[in-house]
N, C-alpha and C. Protein backbone atom coordinates (compact mmCIF):
# COMPACT_ATOMS: atom_id res chain seq x y z
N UNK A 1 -8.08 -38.58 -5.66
CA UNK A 1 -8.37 -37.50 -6.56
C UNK A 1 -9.21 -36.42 -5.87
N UNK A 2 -10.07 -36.87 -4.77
CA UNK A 2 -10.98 -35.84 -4.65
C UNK A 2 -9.97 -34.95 -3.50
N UNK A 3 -9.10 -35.44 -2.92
CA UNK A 3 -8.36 -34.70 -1.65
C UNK A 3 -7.68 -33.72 -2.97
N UNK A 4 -7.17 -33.56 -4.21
CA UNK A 4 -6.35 -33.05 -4.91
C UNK A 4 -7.07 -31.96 -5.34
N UNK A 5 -8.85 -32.10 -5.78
CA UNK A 5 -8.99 -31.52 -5.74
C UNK A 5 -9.53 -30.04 -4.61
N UNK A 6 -9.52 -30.87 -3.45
CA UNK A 6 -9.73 -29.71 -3.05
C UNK A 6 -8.39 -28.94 -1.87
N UNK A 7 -7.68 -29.33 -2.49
CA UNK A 7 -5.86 -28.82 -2.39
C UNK A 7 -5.69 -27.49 -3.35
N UNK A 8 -6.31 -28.10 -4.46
CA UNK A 8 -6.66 -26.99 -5.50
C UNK A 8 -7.32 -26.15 -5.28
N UNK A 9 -8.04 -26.55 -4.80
CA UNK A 9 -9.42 -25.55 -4.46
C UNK A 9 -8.64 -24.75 -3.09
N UNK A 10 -8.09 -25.21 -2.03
CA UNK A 10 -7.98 -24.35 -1.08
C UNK A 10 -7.13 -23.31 -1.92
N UNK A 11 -5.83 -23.71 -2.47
CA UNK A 11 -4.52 -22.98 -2.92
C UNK A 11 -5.20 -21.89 -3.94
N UNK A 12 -6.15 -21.90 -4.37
CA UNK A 12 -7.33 -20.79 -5.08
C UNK A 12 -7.61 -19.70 -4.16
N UNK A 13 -8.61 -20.66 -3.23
CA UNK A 13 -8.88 -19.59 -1.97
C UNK A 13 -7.79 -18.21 -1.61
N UNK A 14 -6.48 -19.72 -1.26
CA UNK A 14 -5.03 -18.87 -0.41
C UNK A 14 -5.43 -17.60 -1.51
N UNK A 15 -4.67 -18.05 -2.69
CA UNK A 15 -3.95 -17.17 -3.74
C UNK A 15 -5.22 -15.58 -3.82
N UNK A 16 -6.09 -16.14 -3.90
CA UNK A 16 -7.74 -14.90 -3.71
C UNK A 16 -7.07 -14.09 -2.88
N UNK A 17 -7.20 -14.97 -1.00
CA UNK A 17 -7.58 -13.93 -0.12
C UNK A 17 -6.46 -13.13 -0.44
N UNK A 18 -4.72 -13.14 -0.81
CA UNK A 18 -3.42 -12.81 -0.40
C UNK A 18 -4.07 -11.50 -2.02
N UNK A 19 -4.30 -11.88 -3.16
CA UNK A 19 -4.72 -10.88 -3.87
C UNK A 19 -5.42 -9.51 -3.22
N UNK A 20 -6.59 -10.19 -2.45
CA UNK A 20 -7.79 -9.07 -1.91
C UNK A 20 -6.93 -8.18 -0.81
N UNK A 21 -5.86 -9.19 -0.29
CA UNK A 21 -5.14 -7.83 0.96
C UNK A 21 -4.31 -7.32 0.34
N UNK A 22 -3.85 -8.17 -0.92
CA UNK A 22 -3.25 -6.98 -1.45
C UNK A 22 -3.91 -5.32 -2.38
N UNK A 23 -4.61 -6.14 -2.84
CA UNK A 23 -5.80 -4.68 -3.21
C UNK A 23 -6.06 -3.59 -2.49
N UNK A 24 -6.54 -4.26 -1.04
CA UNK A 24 -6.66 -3.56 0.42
C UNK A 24 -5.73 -2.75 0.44
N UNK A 25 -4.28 -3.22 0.58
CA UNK A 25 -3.34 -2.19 0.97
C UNK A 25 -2.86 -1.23 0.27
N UNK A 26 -3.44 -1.58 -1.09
CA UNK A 26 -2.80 -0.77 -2.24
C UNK A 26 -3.76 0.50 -2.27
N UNK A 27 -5.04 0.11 -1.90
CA UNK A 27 -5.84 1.29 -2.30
C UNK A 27 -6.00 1.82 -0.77
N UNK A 28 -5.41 1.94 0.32
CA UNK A 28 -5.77 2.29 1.61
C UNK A 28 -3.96 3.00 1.37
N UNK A 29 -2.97 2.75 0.65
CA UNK A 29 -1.82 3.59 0.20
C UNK A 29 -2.33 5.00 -0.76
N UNK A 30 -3.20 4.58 -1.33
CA UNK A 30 -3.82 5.57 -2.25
C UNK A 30 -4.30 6.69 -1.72
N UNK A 31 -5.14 6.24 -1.05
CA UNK A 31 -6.18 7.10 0.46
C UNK A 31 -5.36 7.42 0.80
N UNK A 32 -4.45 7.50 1.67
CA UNK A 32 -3.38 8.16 2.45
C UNK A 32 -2.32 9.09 1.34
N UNK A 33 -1.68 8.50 0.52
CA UNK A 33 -1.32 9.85 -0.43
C UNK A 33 -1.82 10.68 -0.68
N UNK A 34 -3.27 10.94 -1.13
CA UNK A 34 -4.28 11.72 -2.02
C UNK A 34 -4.13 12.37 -0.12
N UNK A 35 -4.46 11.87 0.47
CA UNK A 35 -4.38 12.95 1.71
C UNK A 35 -3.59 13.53 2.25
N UNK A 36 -2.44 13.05 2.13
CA UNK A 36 -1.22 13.61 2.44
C UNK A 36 -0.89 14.53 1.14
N UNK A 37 -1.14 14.43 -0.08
CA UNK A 37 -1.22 15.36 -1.17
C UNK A 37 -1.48 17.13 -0.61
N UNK A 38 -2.44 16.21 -0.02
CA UNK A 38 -3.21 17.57 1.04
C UNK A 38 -3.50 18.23 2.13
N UNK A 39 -2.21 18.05 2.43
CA UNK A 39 -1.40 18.14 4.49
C UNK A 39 -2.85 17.85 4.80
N UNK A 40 -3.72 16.90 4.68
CA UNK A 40 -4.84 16.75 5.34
C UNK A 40 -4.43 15.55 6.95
N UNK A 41 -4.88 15.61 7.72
CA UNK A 41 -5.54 14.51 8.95
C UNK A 41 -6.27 13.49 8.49
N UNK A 42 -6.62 12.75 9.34
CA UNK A 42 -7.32 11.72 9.01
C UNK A 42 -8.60 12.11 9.51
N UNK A 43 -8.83 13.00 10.80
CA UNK A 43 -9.99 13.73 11.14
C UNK A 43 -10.09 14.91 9.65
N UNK A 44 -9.02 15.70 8.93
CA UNK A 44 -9.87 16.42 8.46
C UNK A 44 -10.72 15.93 6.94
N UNK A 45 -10.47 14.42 6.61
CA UNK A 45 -10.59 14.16 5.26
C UNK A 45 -11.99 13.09 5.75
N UNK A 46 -12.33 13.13 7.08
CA UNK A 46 -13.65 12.67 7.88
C UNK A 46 -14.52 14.17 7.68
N UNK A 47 -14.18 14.78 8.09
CA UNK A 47 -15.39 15.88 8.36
C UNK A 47 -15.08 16.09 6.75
N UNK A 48 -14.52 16.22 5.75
CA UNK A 48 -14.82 16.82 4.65
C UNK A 48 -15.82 15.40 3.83
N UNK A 49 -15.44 13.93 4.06
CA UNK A 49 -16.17 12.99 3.44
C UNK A 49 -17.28 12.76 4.18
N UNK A 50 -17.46 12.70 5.32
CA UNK A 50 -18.40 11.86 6.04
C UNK A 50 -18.27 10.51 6.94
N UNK A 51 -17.29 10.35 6.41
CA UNK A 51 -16.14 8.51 6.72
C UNK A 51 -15.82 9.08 7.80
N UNK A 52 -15.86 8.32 8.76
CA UNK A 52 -15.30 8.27 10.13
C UNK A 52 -13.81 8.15 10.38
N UNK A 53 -12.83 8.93 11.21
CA UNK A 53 -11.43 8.41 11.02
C UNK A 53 -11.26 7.35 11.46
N UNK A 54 -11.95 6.87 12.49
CA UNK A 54 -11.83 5.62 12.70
C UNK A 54 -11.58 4.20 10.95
N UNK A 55 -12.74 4.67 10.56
CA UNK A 55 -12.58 3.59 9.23
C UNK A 55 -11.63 4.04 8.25
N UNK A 56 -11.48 5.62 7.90
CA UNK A 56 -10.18 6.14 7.00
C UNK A 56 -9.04 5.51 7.96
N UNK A 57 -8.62 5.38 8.78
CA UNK A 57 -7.46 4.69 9.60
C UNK A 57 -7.52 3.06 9.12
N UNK A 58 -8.38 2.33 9.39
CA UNK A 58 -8.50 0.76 9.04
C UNK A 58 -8.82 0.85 7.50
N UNK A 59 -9.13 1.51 6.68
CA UNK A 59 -8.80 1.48 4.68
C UNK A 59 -7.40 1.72 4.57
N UNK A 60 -6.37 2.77 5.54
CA UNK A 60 -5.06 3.02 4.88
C UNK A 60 -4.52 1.94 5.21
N UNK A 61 -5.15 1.49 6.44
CA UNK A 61 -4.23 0.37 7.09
C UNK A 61 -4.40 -0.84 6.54
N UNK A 62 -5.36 -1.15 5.07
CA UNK A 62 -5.62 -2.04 4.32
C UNK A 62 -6.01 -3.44 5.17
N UNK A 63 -7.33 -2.86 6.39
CA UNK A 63 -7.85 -4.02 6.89
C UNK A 63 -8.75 -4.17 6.81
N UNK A 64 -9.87 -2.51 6.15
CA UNK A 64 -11.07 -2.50 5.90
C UNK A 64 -11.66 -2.42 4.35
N UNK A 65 -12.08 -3.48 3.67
CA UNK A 65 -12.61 -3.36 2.33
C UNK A 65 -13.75 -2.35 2.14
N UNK A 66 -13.76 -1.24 1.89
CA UNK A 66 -14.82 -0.28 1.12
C UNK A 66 -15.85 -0.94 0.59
N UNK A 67 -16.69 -0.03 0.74
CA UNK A 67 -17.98 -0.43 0.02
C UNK A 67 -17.91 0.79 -1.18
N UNK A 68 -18.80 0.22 -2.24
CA UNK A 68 -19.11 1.56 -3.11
C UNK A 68 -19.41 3.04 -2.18
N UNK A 69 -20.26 2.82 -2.16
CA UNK A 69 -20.85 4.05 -0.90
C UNK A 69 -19.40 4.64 -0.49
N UNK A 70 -18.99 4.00 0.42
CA UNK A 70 -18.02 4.90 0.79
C UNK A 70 -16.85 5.22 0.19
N UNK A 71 -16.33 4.36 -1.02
CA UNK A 71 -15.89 5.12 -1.96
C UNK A 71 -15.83 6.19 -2.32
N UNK A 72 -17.35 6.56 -2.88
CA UNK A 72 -17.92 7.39 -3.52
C UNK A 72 -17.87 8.95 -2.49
N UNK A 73 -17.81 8.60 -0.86
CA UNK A 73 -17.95 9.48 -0.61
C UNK A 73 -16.28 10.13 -0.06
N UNK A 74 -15.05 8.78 0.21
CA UNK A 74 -14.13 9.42 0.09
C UNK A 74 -13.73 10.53 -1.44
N UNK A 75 -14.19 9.67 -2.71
CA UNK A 75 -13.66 10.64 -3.76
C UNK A 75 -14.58 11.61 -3.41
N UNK A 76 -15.60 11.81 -2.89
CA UNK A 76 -16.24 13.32 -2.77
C UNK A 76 -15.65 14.03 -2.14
N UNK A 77 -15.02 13.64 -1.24
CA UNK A 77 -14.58 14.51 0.23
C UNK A 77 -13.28 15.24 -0.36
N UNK A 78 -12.44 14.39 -1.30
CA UNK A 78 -11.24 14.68 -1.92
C UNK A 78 -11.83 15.31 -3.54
N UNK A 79 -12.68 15.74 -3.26
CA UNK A 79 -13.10 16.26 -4.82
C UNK A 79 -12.52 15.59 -5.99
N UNK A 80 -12.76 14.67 -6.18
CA UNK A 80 -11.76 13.62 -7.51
C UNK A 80 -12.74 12.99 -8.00
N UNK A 81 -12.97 12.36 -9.23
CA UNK A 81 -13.77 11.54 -9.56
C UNK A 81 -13.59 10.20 -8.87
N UNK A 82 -14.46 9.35 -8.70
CA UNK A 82 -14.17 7.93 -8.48
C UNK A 82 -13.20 6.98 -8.59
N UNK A 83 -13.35 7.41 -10.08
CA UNK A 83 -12.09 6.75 -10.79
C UNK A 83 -10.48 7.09 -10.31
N UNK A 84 -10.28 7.48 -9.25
CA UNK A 84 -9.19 8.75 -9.18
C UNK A 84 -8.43 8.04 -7.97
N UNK A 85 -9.43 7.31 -7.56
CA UNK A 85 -9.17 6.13 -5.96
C UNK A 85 -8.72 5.24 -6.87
N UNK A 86 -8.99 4.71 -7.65
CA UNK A 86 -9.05 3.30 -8.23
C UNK A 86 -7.86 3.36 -9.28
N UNK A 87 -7.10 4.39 -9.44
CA UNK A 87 -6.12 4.59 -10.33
C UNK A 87 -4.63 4.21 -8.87
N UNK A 88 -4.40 2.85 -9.33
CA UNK A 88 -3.46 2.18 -8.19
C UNK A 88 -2.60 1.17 -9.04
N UNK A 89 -1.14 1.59 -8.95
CA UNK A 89 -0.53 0.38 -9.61
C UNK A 89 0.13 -0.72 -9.21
């Protein structure tokens, strides 16, 4: 019983992490539309947020999880509310 449960327990884990990259990629698709919305670069949506292209490159590429913070400062850079990233279906 106890190996079953933690069969369970890993297949939780799996099912999590495969959710979280999927989140990743969905909202690093988002980032890249909203910029491409706006014949923008990946350098020019850096100098307008603050985000480095280096890390706007690894969010589209859904390998880097955001922090609030930088959330907050991609929707700044893209003048959108917050909520505006997070609108992903």
């Amino acid at each position: 019983m106890e190996h079953e449960e933690k069969s369970t327990g890993d297949q939780a884990r799996i099912r999590e992490t495969a959710l979280l990259a999927n989140i990743r990629k969905r909202f690093g698709e988002r980032i890249a539309g909203l910029r491409d919305e706006r014949n923008w670069t990946q350098e020019d949506l850096a100098a307008a947020s603050g985000v480095s292209a280096r890390s706007i490159s690894s969010i589209e590429n859904g390998v880097y999880s955001v922090t609030l913070d930088t959330a907050y400062k991609l929707a700044r850079g893209f003048g959108v509310p917050l909520s505006r990233l997070f609108d992903i279906k």
